[in-house]
Protein backbone atom coordinates (compact mmCIF):
# COMPACT_ATOMS: atom_id res chain seq x y z
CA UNK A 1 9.15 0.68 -35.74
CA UNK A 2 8.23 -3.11 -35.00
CA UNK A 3 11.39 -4.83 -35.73
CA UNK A 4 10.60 -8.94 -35.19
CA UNK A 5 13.51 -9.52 -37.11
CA UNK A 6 15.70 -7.70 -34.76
CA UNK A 7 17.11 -9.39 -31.81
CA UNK A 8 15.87 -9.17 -28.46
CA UNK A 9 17.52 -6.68 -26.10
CA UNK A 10 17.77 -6.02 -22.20
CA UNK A 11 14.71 -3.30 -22.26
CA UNK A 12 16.05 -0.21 -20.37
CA UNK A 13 13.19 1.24 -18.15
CA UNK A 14 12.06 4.69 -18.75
CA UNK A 15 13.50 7.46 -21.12
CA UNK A 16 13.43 10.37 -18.15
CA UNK A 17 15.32 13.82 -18.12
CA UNK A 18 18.69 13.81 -16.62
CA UNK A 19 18.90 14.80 -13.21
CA UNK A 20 18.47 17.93 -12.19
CA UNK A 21 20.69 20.06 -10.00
CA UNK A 22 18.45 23.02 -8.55
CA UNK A 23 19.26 23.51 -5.34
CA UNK A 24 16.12 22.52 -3.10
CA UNK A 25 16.66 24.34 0.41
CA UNK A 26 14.02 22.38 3.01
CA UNK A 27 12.50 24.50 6.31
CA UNK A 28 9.92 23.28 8.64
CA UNK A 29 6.77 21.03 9.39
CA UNK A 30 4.96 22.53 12.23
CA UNK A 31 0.97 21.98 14.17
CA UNK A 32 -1.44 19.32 14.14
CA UNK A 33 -0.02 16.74 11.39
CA UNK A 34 2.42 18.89 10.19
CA UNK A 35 2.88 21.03 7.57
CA UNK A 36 6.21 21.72 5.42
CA UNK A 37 7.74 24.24 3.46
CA UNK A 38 10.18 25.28 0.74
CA UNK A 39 12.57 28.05 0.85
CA UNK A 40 10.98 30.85 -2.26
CA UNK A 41 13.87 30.57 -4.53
CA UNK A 42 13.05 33.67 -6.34
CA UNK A 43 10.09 34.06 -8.99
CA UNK A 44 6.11 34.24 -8.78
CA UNK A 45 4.90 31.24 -7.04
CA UNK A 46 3.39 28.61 -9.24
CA UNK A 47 -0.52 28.94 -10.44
CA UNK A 48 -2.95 26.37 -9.13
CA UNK A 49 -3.06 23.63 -11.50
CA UNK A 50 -6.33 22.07 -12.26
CA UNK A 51 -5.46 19.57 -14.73
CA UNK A 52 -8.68 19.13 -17.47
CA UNK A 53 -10.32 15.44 -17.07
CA UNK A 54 -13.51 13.49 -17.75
CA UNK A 55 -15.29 12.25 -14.72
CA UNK A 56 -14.73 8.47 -14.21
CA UNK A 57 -18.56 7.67 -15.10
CA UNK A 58 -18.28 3.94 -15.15
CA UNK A 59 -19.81 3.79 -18.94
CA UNK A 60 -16.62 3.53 -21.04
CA UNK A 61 -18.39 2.88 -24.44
CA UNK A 62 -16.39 4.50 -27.31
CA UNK A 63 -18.36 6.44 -30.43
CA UNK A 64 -15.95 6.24 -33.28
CA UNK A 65 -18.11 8.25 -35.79
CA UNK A 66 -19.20 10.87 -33.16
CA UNK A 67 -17.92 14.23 -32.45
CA UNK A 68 -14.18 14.10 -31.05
CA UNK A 69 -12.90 16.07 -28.13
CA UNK A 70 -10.49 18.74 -28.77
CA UNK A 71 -6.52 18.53 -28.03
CA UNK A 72 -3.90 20.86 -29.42
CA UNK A 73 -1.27 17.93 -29.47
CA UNK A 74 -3.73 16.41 -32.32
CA UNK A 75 -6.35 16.66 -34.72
CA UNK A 76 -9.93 14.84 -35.53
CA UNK A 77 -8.63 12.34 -37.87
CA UNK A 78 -5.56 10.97 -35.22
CA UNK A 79 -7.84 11.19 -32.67
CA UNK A 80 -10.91 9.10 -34.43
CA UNK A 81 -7.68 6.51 -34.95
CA UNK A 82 -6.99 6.40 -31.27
CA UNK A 83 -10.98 5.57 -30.92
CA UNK A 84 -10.76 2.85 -32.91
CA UNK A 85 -7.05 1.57 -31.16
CA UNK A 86 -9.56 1.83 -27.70
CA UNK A 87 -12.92 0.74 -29.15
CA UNK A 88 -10.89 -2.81 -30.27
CA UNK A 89 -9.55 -3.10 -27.33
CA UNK A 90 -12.88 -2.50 -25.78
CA UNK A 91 -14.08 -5.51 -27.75
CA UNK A 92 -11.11 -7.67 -26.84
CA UNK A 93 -11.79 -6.79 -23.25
CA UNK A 94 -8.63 -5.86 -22.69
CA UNK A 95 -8.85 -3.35 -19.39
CA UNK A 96 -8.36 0.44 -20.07
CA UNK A 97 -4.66 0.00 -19.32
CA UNK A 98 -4.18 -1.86 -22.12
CA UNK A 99 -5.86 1.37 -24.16
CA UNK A 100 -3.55 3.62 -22.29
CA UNK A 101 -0.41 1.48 -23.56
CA UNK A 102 -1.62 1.19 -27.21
CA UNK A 103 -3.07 4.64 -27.79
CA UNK A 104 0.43 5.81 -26.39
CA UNK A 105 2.46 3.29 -28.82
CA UNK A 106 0.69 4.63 -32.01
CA UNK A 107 1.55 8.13 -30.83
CA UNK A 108 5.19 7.31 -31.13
CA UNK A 109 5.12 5.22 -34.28
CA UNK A 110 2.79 7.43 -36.24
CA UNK A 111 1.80 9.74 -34.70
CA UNK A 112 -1.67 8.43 -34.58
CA UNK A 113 -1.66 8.48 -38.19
CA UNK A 114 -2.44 5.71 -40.70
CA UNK A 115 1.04 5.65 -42.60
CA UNK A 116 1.95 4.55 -46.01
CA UNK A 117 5.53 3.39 -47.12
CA UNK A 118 7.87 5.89 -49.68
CA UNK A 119 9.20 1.96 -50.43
CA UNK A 120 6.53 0.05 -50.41
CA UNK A 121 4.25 0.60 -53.81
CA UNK A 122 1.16 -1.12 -52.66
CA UNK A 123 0.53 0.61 -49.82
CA UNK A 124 0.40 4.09 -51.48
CA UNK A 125 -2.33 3.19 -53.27
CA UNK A 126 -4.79 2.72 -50.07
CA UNK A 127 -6.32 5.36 -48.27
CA UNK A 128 -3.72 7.07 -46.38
CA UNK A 129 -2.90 9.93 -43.68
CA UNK A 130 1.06 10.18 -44.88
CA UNK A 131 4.05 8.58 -46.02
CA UNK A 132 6.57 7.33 -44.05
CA UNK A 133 9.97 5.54 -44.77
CA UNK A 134 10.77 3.34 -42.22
CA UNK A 135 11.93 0.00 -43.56
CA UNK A 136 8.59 -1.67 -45.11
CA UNK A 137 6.91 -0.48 -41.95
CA UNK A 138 3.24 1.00 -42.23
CA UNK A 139 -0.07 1.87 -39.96
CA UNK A 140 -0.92 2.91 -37.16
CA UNK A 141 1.99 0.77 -35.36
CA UNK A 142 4.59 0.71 -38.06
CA UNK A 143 4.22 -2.94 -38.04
CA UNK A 144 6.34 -4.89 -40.24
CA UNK A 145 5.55 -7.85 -43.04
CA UNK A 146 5.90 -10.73 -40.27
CA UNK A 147 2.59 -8.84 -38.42
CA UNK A 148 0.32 -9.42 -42.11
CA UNK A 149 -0.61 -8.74 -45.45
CA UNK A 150 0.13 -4.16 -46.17
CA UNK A 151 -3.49 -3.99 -46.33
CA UNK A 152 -4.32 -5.69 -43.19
CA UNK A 153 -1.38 -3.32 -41.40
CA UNK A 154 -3.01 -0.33 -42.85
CA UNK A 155 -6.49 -1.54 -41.73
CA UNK A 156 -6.56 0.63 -38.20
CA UNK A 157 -8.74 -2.22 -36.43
CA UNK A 158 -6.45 -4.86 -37.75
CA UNK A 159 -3.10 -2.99 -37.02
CA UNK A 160 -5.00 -2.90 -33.31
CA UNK A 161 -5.67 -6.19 -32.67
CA UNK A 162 -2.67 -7.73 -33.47
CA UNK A 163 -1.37 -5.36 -31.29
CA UNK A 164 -3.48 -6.07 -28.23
CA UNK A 165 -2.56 -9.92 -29.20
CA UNK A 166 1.05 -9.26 -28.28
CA UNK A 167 0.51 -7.14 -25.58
CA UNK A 168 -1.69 -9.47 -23.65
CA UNK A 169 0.78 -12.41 -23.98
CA UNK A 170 3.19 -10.07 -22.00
CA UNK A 171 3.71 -11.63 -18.66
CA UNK A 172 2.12 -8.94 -16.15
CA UNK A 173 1.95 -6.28 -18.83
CA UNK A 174 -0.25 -4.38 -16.79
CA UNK A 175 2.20 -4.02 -13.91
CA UNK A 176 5.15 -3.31 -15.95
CA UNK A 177 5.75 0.55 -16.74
CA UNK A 178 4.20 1.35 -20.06
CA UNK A 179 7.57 1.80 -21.76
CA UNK A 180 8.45 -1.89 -20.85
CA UNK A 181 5.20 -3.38 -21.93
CA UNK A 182 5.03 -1.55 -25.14
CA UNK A 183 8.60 -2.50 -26.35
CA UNK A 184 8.11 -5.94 -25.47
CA UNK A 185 5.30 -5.63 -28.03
CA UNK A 186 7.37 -3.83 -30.99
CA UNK A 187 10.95 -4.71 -30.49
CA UNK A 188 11.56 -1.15 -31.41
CA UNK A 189 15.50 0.19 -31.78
CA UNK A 190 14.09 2.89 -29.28
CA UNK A 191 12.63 1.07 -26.52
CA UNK A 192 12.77 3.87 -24.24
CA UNK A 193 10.45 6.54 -26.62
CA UNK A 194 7.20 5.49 -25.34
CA UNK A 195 7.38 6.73 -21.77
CA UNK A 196 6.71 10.20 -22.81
CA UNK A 197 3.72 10.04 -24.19
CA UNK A 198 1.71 8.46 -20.87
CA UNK A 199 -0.18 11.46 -19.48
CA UNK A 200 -1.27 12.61 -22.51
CA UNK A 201 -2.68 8.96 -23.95
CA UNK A 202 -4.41 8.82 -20.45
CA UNK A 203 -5.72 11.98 -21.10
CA UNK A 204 -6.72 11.16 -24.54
CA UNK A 205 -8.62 7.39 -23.08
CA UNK A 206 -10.41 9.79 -20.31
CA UNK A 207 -11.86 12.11 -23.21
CA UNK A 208 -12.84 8.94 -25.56
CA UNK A 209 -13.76 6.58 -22.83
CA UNK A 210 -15.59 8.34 -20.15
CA UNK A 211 -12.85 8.53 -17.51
CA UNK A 212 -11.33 4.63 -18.23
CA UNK A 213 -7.76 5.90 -17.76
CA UNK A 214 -8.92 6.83 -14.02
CA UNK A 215 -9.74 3.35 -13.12
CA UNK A 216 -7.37 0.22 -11.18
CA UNK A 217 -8.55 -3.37 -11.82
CA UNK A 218 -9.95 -4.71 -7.94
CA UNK A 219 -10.54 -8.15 -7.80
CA UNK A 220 -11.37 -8.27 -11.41
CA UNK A 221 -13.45 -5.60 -11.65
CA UNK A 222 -12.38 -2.20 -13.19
CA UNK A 223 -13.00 0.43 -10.27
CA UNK A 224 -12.96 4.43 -10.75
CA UNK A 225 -10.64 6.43 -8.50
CA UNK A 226 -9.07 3.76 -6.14
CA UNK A 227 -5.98 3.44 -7.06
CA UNK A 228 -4.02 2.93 -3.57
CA UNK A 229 -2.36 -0.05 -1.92
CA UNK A 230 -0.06 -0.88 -4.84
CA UNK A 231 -3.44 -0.84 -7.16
CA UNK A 232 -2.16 1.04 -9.88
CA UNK A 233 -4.77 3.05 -12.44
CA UNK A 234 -4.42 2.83 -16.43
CA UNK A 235 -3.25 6.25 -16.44
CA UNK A 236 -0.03 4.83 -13.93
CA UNK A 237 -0.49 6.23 -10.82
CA UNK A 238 -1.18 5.15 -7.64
CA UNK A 239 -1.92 6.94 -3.83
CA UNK A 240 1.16 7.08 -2.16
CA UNK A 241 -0.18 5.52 1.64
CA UNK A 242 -3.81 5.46 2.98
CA UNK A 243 -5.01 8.31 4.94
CA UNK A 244 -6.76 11.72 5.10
CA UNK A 245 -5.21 14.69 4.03
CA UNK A 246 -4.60 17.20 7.23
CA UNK A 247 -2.73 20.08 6.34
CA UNK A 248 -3.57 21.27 3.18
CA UNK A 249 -2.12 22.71 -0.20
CA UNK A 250 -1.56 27.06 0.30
CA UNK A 251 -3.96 27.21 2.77
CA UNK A 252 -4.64 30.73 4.11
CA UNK A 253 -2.83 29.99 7.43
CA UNK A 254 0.04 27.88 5.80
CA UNK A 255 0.23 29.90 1.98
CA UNK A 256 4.21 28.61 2.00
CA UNK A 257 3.11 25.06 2.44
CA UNK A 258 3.64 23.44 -1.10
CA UNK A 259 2.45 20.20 -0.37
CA UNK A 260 -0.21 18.28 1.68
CA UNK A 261 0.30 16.01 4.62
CA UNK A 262 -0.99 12.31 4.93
CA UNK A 263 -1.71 11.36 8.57
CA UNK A 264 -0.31 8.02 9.00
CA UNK A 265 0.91 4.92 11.83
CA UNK A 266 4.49 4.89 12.18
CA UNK A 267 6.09 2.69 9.50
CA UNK A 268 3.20 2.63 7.14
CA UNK A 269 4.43 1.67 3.48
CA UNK A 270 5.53 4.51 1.19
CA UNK A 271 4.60 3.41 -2.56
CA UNK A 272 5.95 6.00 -5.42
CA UNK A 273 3.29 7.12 -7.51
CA UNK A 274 4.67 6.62 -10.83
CA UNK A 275 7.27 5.23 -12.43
CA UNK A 276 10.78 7.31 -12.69
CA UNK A 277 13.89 7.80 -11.76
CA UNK A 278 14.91 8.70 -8.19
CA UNK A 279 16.22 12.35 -8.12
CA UNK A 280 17.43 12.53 -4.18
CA UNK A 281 17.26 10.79 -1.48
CA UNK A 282 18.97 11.76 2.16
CA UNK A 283 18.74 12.99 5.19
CA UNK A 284 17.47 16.42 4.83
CA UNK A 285 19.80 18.61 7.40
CA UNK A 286 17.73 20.73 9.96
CA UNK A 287 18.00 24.31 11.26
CA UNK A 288 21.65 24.44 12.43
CA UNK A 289 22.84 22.13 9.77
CA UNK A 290 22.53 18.71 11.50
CA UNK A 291 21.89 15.22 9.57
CA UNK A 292 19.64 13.80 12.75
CA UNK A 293 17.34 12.20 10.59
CA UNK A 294 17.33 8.68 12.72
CA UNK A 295 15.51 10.11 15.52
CA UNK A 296 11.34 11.81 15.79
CA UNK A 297 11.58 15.59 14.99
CA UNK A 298 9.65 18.16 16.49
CA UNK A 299 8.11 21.69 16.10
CA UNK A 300 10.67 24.26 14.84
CA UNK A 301 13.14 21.56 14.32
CA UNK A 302 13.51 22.24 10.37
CA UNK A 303 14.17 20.45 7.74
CA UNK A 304 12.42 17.20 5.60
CA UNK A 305 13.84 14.59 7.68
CA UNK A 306 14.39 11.55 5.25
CA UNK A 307 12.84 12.28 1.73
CA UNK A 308 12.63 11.13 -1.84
CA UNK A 309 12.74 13.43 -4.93
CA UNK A 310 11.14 11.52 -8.30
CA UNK A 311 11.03 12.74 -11.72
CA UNK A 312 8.20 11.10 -13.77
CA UNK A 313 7.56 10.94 -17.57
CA UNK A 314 6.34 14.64 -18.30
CA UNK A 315 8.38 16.16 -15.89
CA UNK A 316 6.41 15.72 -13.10
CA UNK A 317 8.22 15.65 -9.76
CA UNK A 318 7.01 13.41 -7.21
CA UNK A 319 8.56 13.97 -3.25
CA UNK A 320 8.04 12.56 0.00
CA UNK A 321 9.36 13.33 3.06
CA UNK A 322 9.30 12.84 6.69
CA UNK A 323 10.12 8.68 6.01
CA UNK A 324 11.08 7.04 9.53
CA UNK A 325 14.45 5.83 8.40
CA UNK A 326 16.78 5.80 5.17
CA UNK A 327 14.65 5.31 2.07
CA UNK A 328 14.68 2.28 0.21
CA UNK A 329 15.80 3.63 -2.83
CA UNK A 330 18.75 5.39 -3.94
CA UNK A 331 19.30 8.59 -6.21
CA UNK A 332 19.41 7.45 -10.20
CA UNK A 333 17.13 4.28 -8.99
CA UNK A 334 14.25 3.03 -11.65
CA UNK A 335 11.10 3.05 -9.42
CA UNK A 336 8.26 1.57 -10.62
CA UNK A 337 4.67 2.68 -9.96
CA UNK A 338 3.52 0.99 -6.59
CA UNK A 339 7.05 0.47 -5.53
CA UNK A 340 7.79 0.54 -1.62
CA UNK A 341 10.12 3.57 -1.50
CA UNK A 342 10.56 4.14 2.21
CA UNK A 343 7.95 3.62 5.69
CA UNK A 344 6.21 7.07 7.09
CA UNK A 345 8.02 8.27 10.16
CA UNK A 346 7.93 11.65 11.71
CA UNK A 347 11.90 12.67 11.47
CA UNK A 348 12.80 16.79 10.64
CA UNK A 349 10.44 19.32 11.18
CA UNK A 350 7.63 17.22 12.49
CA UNK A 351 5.22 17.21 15.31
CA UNK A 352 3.79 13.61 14.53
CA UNK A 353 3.82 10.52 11.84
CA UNK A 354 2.53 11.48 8.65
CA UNK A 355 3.93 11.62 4.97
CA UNK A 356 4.43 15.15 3.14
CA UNK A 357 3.68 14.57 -0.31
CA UNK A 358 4.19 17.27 -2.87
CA UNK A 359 4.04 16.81 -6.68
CA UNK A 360 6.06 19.82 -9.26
CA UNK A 361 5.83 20.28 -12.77
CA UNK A 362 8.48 21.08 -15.69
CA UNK A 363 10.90 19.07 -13.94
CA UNK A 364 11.92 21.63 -11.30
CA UNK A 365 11.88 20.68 -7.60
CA UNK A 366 11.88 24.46 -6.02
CA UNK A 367 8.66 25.88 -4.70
CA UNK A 368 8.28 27.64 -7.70
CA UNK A 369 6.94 25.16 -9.44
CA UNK A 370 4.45 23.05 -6.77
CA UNK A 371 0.88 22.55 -7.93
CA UNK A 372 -1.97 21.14 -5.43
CA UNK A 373 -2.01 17.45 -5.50
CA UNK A 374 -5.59 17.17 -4.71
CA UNK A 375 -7.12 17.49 -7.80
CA UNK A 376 -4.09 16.38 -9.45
CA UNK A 377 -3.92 12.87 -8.17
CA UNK A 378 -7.67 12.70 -8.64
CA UNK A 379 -7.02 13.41 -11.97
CA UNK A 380 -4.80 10.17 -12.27
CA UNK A 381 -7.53 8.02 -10.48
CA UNK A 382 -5.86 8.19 -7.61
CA UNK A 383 -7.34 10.26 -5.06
CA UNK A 384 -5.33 11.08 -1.89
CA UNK A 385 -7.80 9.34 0.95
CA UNK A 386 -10.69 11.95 2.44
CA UNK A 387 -10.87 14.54 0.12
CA UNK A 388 -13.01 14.95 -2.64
């Protein structure tokens, strides 16, 4: 609901999932650049995850009338409205994160779904996808009287635009996590709702716009899959440090590791990879119990060293490990996307500097639930560096 009338509020940042309390047990790094491992805390190990995405092809061009992609969250009339929310701002040239922010507003205020009012006459008698009952709210956005006429609300193009308007006179909207921008915009009485809805409106820009969700805007230019350096992509995620991946996901030789490792220089910048809400961060013990994070591990050592646990909209969990001193950031910390969290070090179970990075689904931090975050980050437009 856009509520002008209301008062401006502090905006909270981020409607995440209470901490969880798993217990994460962490064992070794070991060879070459290292490689880590989580204790099996019982159950199958997780299943690859190859999360389904357009290409970034460059050509973002939107066909409103054409044939729409398929999504179990929603059907071919929401989506053809979420074509229209992109192919205006397309034509405002607003960049793709813009489309990301919108596409994932409408979800929560309608649904996707052009909305009439049970209380206001007028606007059951034009075309219509439901009836709602939210003050005199109506469209796409639930905007209010102050944002126009009901059938200029209830026009899907219009509703869109004005929108965008807002949205664009947002200082640094695109840097600010998607929840923030978007209330800013609709002075809703739930300003954290719109965080969960991210992934899948970057998902839903990828299928309609060739990829755009997968892109960072460099030096004015929108640029597919190079989202590093604090460059964050539409879809709100960023590369956590520069470098090649070594030690890979599962590989034959290392099927325990559940993460990859990121050569790196000693005290090279840590960024989190999407906004959330620190989970841990400590000095993981090693082997016989000891808190010596503050000096270099070494083979056989055990343990994480200094690490970060982050829980992202979705229930994606985000950690890094092996920092070279105490992290930045303390547990129940907002982190934004692109946020220094910590410098790469080479403390625990570590032969040399480089930065574990492991991402988990559903919200659980064990090994159990530890996907590959190779084609995952690509997925995000933001491949990890020297990989495909």
């Amino acid at each position: 609901m856009s509520e002008q009338s209301r008062p401006s509020r502090q905006v909270r940042t981020g409607a995440l999932a209470a901490a969880l309390t798993a217990a994460l047990a962490l064992l070794c790094c070991t060879g070459g650049a290292g490689a880590f491992f989580l204790t099996e805390l019982g159950g199958d190990a997780a299943e690859q995850f190859a999360p389904a995405s357009m290409e970034c092809t460059g050509d973002f061009e939107v066909d409103v009338t054409g044939t729409m992609p398929r999504f179990a969250e929603y059907g071919e009339r929401q989506l053809r409205n979420a074509a229209v929310i992109i192919k205006v701002g397309q034509e405002m040239k607003v960049p793709p994160r813009g489309w990301v922010i919108a596409v994932a507003t409408a979800m929560q205020e309608s649904r996707l779904l052009n909305l009439a009012n049970s209380t206001v006459g007028e606007s059951q008698d034009i075309p219509n996808e439901g009836i709602g009952a939210d003050h005199d709210s109506v469209g796409l956005f639930q905007q209010r009287a102050s944002w126009g006429t009901v059938a200029q609300r209830m026009n899907p193009a219009y509703a869109s635009r004005k929108f965008y308007e807002k949205l664009v006179d947002v200082p640094d909207w695109e840097k600010l996590p998607l929840t923030v921008a978007a209330q800013r915009v609709q002075i809703s009485a739930f300003p954290d709702a719109y965080a969960k809805h991210e992934e899948l409106a970057a998902r839903i820009v990828d299928a309609l716009a060739g990829g755009a969700a997968r892109t960072a805007l460099i030096a004015g230019e929108e640029v597919c899959d190079a989202a590093a350096g604090g460059e964050i992509a539409a879809s709100g995620w960023t590369a956590p440090i520069p470098g090649g991946v070594g030690s890979g996901f599962r590989t034959a030789s290392r099927p325990g590791h559940n993460g990859v490792d990121i050569a790196a220089p000693k005290g090279t910048l840590i960024r989190v990879a999407a906004t959330g809400r620190v989970l841990v961060s400590r000095c993981d013990p090693d082997r016989r119990g000891r808190h010596s994070c503050d000096v270099d591990g070494w083979p056989g050592k055990g343990g994480c060293g200094w690490f970060v646990d982050v829980l992202h909209a979705q229930d994606f969990v985000t950690r890094y490990c092996h920092l070279v001193s105490r992290p930045r950031v303390s547990a129940g910390d907002t982190v934004q996307a692109g946020e220094v969290i910590g410098e790469v070090g080479s403390s625990g179970n570590s032969s040399g500097p480089h930065l574990h990075f492991e991402v988990h689904v559903d919200g659980d931090r064990s090994s159990r639930s530890a996907i590959d975050p190779v084609p995952f980050m690509r997925s995000k437009g933001a491949p990890l560096k020297g990989v495909g």
